[in-house]
Protein backbone atom coordinates (compact mmCIF):
# COMPACT_ATOMS: atom_id res chain seq x y z
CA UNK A 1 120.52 163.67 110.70
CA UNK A 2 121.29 167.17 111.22
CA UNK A 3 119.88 169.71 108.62
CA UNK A 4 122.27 171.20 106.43
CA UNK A 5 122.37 175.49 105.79
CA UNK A 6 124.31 176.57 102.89
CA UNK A 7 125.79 179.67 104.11
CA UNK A 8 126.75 181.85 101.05
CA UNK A 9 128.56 185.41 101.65
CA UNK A 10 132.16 186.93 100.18
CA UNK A 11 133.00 187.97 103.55
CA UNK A 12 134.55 185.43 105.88
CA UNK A 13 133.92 187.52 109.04
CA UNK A 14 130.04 187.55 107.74
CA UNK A 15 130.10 183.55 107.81
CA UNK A 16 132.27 183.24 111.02
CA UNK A 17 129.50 185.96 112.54
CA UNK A 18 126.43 183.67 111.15
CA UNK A 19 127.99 180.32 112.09
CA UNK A 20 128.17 181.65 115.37
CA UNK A 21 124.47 182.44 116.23
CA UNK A 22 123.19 179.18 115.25
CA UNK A 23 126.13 177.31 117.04
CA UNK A 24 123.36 176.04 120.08
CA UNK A 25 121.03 174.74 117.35
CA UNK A 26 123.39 172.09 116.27
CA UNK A 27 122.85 172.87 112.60
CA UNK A 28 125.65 171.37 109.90
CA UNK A 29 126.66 174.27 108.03
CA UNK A 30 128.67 174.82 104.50
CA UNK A 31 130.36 177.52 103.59
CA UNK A 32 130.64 179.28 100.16
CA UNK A 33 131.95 182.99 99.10
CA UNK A 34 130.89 183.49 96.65
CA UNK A 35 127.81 182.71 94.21
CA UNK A 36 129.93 180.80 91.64
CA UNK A 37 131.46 178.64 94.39
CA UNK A 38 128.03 177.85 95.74
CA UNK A 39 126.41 177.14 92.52
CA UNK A 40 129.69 174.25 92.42
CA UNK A 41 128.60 172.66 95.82
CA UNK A 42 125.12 172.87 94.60
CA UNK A 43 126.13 170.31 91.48
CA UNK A 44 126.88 167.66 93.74
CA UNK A 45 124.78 168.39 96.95
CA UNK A 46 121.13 169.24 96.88
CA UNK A 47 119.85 168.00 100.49
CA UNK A 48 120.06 171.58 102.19
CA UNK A 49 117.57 172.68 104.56
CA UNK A 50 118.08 176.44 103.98
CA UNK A 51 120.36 178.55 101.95
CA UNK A 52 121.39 181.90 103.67
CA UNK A 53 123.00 184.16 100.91
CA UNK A 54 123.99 188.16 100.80
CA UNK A 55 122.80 189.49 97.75
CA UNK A 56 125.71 191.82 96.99
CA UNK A 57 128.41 189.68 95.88
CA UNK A 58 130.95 190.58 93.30
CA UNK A 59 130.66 188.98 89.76
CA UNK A 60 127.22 187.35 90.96
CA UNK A 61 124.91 188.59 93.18
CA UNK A 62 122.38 187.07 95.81
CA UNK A 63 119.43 187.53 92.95
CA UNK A 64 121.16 186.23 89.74
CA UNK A 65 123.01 183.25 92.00
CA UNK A 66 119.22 182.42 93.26
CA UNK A 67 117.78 182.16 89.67
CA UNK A 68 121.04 179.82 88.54
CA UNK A 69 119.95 177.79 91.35
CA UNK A 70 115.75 177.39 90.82
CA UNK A 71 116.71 176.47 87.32
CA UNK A 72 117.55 172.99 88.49
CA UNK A 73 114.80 170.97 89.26
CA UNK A 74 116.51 169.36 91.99
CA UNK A 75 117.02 172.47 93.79
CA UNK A 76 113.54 174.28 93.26
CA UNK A 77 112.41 173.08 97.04
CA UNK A 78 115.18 174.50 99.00
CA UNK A 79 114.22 177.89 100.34
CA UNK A 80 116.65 180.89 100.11
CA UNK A 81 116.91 183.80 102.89
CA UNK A 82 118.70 187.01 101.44
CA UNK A 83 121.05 188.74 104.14
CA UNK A 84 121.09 192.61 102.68
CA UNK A 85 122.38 196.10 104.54
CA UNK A 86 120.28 197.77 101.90
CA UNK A 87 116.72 198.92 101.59
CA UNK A 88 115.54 197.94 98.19
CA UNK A 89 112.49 199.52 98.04
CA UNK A 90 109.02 197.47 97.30
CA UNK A 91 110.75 197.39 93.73
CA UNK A 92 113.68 195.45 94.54
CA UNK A 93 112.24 193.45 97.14
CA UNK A 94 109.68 192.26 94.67
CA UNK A 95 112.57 190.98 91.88
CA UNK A 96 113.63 189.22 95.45
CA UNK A 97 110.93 187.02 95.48
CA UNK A 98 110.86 186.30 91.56
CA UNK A 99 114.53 185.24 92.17
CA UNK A 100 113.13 183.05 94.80
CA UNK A 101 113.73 184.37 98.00
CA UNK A 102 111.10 183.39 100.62
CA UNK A 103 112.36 186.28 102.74
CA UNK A 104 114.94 188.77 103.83
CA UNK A 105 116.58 189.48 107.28
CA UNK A 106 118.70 193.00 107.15
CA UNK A 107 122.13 193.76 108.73
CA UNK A 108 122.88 194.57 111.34
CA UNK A 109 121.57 190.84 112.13
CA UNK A 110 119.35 190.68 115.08
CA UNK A 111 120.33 187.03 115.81
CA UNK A 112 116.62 186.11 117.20
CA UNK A 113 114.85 187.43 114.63
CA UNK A 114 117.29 185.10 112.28
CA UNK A 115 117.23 182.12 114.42
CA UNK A 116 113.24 182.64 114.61
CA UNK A 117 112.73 182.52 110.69
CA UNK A 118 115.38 180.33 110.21
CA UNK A 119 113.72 177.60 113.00
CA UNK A 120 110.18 177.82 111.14
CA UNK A 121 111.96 177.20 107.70
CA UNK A 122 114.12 174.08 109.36
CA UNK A 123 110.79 172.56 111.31
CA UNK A 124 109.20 172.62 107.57
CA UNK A 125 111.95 171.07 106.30
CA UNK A 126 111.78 168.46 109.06
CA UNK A 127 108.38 167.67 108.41
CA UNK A 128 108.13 167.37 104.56
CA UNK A 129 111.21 165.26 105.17
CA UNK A 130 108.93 163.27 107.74
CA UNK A 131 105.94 163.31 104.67
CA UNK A 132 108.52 162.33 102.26
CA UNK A 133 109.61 158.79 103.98
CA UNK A 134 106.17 158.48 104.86
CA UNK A 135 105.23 158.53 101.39
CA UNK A 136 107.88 156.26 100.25
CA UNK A 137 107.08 153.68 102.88
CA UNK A 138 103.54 153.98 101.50
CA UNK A 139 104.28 153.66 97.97
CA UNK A 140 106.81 150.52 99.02
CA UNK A 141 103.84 149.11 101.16
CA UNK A 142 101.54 149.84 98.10
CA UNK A 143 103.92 147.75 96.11
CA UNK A 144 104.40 145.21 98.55
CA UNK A 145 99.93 144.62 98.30
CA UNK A 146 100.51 145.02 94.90
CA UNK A 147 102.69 142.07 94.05
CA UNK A 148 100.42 140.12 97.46
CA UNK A 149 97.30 141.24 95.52
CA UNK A 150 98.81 139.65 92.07
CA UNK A 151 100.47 136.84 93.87
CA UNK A 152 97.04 136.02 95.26
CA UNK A 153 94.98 136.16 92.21
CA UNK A 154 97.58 133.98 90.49
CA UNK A 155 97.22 131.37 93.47
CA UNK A 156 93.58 131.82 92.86
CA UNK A 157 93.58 131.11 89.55
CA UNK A 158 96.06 128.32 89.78
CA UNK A 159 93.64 126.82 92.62
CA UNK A 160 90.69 127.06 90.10
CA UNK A 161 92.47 126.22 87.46
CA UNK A 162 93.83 122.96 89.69
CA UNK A 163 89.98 122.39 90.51
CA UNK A 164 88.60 122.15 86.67
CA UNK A 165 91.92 119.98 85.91
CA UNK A 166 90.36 117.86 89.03
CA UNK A 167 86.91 117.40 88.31
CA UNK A 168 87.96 116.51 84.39
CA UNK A 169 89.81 113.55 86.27
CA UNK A 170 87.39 112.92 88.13
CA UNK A 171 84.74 112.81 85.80
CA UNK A 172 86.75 110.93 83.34
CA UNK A 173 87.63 108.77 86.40
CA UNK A 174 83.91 107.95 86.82
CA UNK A 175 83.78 107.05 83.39
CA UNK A 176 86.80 104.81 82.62
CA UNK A 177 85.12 103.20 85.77
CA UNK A 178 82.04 102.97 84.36
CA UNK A 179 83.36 101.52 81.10
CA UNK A 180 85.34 99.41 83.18
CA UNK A 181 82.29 97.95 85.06
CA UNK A 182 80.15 97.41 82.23
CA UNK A 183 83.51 96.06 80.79
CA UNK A 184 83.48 93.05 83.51
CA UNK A 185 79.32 92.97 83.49
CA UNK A 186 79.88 91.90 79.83
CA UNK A 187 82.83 90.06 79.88
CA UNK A 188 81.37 87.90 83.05
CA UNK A 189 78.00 87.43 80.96
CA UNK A 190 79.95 86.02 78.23
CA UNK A 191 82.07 83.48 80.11
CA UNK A 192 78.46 82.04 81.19
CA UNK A 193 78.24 80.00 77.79
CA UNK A 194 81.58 78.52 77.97
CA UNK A 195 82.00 78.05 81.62
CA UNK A 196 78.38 75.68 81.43
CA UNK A 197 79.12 73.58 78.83
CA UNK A 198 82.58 72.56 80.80
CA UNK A 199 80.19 71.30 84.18
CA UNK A 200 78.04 70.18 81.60
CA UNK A 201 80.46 67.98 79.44
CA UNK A 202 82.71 66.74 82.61
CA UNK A 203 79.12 65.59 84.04
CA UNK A 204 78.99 63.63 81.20
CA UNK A 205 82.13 62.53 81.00
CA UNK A 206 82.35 61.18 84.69
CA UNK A 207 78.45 59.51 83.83
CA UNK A 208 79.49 57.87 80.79
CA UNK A 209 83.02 56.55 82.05
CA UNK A 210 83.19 56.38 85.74
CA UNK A 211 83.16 52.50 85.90
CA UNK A 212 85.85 52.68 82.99
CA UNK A 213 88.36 55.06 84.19
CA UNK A 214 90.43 54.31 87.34
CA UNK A 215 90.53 56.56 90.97
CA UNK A 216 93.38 59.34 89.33
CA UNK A 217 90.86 60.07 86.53
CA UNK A 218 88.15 60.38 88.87
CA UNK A 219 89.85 62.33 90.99
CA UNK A 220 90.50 64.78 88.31
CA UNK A 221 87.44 65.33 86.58
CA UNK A 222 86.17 65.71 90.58
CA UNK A 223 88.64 68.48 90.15
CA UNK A 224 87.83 70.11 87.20
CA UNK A 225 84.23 70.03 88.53
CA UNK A 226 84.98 72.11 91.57
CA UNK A 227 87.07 74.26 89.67
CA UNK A 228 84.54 75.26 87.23
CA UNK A 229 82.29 75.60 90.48
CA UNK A 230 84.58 77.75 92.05
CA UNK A 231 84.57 79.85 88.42
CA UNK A 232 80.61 80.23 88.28
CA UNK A 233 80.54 81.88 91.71
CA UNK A 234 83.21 84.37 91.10
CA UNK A 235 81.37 85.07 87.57
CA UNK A 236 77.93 85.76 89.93
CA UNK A 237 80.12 87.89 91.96
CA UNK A 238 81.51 89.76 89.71
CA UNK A 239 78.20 90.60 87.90
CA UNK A 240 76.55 91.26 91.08
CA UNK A 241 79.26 93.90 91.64
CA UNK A 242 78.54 95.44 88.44
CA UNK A 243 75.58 95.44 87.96
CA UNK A 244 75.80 97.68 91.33
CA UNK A 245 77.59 100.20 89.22
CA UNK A 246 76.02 100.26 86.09
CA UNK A 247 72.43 99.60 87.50
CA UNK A 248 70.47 103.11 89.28
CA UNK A 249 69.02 101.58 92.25
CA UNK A 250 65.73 101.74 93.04
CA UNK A 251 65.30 102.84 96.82
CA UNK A 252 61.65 102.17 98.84
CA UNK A 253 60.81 101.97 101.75
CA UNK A 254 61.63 98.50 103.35
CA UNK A 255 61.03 96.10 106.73
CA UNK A 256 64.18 94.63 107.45
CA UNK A 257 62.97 92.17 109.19
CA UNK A 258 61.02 90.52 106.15
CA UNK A 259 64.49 90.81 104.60
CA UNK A 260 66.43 89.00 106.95
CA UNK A 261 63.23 86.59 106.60
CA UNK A 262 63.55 85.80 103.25
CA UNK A 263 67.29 85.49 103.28
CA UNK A 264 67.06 82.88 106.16
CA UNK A 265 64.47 80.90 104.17
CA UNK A 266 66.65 80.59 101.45
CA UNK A 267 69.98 79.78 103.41
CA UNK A 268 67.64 77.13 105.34
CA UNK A 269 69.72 74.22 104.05
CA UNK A 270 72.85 75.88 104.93
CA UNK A 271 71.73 76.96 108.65
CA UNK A 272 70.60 73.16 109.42
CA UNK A 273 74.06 71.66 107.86
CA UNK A 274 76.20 74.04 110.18
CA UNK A 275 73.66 73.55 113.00
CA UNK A 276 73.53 77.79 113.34
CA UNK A 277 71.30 79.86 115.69
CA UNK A 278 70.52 83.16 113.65
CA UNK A 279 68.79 85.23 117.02
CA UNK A 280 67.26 88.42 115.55
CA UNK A 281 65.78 91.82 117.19
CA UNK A 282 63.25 93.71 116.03
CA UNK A 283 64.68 95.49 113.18
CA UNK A 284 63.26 99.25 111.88
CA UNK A 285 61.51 100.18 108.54
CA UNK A 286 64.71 101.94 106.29
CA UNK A 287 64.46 103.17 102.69
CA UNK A 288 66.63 101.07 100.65
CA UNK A 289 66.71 99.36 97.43
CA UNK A 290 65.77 95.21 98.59
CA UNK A 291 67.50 93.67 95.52
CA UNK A 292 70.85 95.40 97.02
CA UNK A 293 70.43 94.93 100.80
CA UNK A 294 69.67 91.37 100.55
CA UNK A 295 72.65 90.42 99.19
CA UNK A 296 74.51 92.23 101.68
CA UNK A 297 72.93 90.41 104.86
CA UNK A 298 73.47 87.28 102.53
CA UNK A 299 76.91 87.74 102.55
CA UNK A 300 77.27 88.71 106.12
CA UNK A 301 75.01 85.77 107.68
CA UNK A 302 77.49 83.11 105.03
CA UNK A 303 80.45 85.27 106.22
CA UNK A 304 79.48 84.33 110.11
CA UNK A 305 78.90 80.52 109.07
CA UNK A 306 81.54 79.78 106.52
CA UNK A 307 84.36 81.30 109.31
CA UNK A 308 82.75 79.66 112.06
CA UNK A 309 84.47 77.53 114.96
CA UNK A 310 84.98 74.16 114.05
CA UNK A 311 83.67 72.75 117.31
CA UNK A 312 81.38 75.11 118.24
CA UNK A 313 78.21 75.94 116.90
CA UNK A 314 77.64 79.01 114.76
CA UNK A 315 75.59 81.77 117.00
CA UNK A 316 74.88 84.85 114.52
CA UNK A 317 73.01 88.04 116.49
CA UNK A 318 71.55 91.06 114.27
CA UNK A 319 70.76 93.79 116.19
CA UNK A 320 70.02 97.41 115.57
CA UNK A 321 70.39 101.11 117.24
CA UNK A 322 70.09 104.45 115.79
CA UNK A 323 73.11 106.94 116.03
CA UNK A 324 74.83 110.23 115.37
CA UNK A 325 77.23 111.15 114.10
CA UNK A 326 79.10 107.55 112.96
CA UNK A 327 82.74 107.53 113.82
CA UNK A 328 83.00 111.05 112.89
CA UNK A 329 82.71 110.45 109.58
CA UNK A 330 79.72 112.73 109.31
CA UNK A 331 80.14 116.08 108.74
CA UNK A 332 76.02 117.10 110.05
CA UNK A 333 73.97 115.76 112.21
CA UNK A 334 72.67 113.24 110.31
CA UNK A 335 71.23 110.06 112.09
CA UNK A 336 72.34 106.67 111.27
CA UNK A 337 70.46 103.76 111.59
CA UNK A 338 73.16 101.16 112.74
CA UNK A 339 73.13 97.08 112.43
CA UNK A 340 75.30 94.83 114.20
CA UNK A 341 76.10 91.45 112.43
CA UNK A 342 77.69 89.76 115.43
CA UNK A 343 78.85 85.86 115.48
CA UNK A 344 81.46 83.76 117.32
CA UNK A 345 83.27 82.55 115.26
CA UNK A 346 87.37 82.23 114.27
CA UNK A 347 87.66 86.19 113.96
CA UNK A 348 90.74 88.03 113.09
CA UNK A 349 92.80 90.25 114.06
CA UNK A 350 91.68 94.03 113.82
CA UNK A 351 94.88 95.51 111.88
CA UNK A 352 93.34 94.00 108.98
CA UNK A 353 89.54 95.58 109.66
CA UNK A 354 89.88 98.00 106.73
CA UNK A 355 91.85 95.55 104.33
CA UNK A 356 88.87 92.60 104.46
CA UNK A 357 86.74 95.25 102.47
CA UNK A 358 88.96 95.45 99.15
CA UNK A 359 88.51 93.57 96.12
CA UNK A 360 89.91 89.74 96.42
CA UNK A 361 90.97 90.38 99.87
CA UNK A 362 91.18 87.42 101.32
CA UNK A 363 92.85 86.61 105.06
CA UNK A 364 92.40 82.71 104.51
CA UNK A 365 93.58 80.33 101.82
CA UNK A 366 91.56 78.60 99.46
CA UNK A 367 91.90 75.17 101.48
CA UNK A 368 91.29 76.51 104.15
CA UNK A 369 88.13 78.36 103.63
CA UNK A 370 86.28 78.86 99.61
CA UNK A 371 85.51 81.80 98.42
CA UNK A 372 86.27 84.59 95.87
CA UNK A 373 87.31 87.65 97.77
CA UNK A 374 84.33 89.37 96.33
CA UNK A 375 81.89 89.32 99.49
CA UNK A 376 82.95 92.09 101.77
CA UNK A 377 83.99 94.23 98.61
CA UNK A 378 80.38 94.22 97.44
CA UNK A 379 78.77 94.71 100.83
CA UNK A 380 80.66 97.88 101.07
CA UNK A 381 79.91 98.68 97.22
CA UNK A 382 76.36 98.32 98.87
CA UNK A 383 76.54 100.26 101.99
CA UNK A 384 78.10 103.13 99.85
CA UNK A 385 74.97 103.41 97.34
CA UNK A 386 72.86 103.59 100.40
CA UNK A 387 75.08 106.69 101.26
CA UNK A 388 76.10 104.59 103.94
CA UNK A 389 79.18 102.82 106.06
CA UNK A 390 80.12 98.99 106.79
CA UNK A 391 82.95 98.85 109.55
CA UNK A 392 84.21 95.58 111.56
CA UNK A 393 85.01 95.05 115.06
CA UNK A 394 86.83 91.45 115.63
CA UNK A 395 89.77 89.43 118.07
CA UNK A 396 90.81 85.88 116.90
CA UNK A 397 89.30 83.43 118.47
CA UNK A 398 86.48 85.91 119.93
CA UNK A 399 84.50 86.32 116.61
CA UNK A 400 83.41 89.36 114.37
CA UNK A 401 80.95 92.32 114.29
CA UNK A 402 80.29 93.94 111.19
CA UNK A 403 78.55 97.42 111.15
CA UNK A 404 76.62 98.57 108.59
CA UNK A 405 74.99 102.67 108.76
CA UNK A 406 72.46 103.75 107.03
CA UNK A 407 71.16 106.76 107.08
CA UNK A 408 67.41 107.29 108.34
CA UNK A 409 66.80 110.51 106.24
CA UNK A 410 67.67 108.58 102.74
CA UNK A 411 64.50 109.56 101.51
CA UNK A 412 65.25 112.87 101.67
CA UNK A 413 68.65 112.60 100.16
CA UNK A 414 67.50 110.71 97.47
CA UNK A 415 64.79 113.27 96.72
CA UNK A 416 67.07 115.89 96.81
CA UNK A 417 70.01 114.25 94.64
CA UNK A 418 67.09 113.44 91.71
């Protein structure tokens, strides 16, 4: 944008002369003659560069037109060069200056001398022009961090006021689940009493009349009977799971392999009936609560005979390796003590690998296979309290392999969690 001179003299031939000299400097010039007239431009326009006035004008002169115009804020930054054939005097000059007059060129004009004073005035101008937008685009930027800087500390505080609203769920989460467990521990306990004396009564009932009632009635007590068996090991499944939750489990450090022992021992019956080979390696030392773990190879080793091959005996391996991290599911380096549960039986198919852990999952019907839909839930209710995971690798008709990872440095964690 060019700068704009207000060019203020009540001779025309005086302006014409003026406009002239700066004519190669491309300046925008406006024209007033007289100091009224320019005082009326002034009310509307205040973006001049430079005002060149003559101070002897009739009715107002260059110094009384000069104070009119520095009595407007608006206009106090604009500097004014008097054009004068007269020699004041220091006097004179000096009432100049208090009029506002930064300084005077005398006729006749020497047009360099003009164009000189009049260049250093319009390169100011220039450059607190330059200052000014720079300041504006620095108070707009200032702004701008402002409203970021606010913005942010309201996302902030709507992040951490998010995170109290989620841990309060959470922990009254945990506790409706806690309720809820001890809920089904109690409510399990109690249909003990009831659940007993129906096996015990239809035992008597089937004693007392069995040569009196005819196949039908047979057939139904035989019925109620396995229905009331079917009832008692759901009830000891559910307050096995519960008592997971409710109970703090007591970790030491364990041999596996007396575990697995044990558990065969007791499935003994069960292993001769289905004709099973249960082949075994030599398992590590882990610390681990025993009253949880044995369960869960319980329910693995049943799991591998229960979905066995019907003409094919049941061949259950448990092997062992030590790994890190487990299927990226660690965040550190943590090591993980793996064991393979690995049979050959019916297997399934692997789209349903994560499902077969969820409460009363079941992939087979009652007829086909028994069972409450609790087993695989609770193995992985165990695997978690060991800080653990329980996966499954399986193809019908090419049997199953269930993982469970433990952690070797549970000890530690333990420790450090109490």
């Amino acid at each position: 944008m060019q700068p704009k001179i207000l060019l203020v003299d009540d001779r025309e031939d005086n302006l014409l002369s003026i406009e002239t000299i700066f004519e190669p400097d491309g300046y925008h010039f406006v024209k007033a003659s007289s100091g009224r007239q320019a005082l009326k431009i002034l009310l509307t326009e205040y973006d001049f560069a430079l005002i060149l006035m003559d101070v002897k004008m009739p009715n107002l002169n260059g110094f009384e037109t000069a104070s009119l115009i520095y009595e407007r804020e608006k206009l106090k930054h604009i500097p004014i060069i008097f054009i004068t054939a007269n020699n004041f005097g220091d006097e004179n000059i000096y009432k100049g200056y208090q009029s506002g007059a930064v300084d005077y060129i005398y006729k006749p004009i020497n047009p360099d001398v003009l164009r000189a004073k009049v260049s250093v005035l319009i390169d100011l101008y220039r450059k607190n022009r330059q200052l000014l937008a720079q300041e504006q685009r620095l108070v707009a930027i200032n702004k701008s961090l402002e409203m970021e800087i606010k913005e942010r500390k309201a996302s902030e505080e709507k992040v951490k006021q998010l995170n109290r609203q989620l841990l309060e769920n959470i922990a009254s989460l945990e506790s409706a689940n806690k309720d809820l467990d001890r809920f089904a521990f109690m409510a399990s306990h109690d249909l003990q009493e009831p659940l007993r004396k129906i096996r015990m009564f239809s035992d008597r009932l089937y004693l007392k009349y069995q040569d009196s009632i005819d196949e039908d009635g047979k057939s139904n007590i035989y019925r109620i009977q396995r229905a009331a068996e079917r009832m008692q090991t759901l009830i000891t499944d559910i307050l096995t799971f519960s008592k997971i939750s409710v109970d703090k489990p007591a970790f030491v450090d364990s041999d596996l392999n007396q575990i697995i022992s044990e558990i065969l021992v007791e499935m003994d019956e069960e292993l001769k009936s289905k004709k099973a080979k249960i082949i075994v390696d030599k398992l590590p030392r882990l610390y681990v609560n025993p009253s949880l773990i044995k369960p869960l190879f319980h329910n693995l080793i049943g799991n591998a005979l229960k979905y066995s091959k019907k003409d094919l005996d049941p061949i259950v391996k448990i092997t062992s390796d030590v790994t890190v991290p487990i299927n990226g599911k660690s965040k550190d380096n943590t090591r993980y003590c793996r064991i393979f549960v690995e049979d050959n039986g019916i297997g399934f198919d692997q789209k349903y690998a994560e499902e077969i852990f969820g409460m009363f999952k079941r992939l087979h019907h009652n007829t086909e296979f028994e069972g409450t839909g609790i087993g695989l839930a609770l193995c992985k209710k165990i695997v978690e309290q060991h800080r653990g995971y329980i996966s499954a690798r399986s193809k019908v008709n090419e049997g199953s392999t269930f993982i469970v990872s433990i952690p070797t440095t549970l000890k530690e964690e333990v420790a450090t969690v109490g």
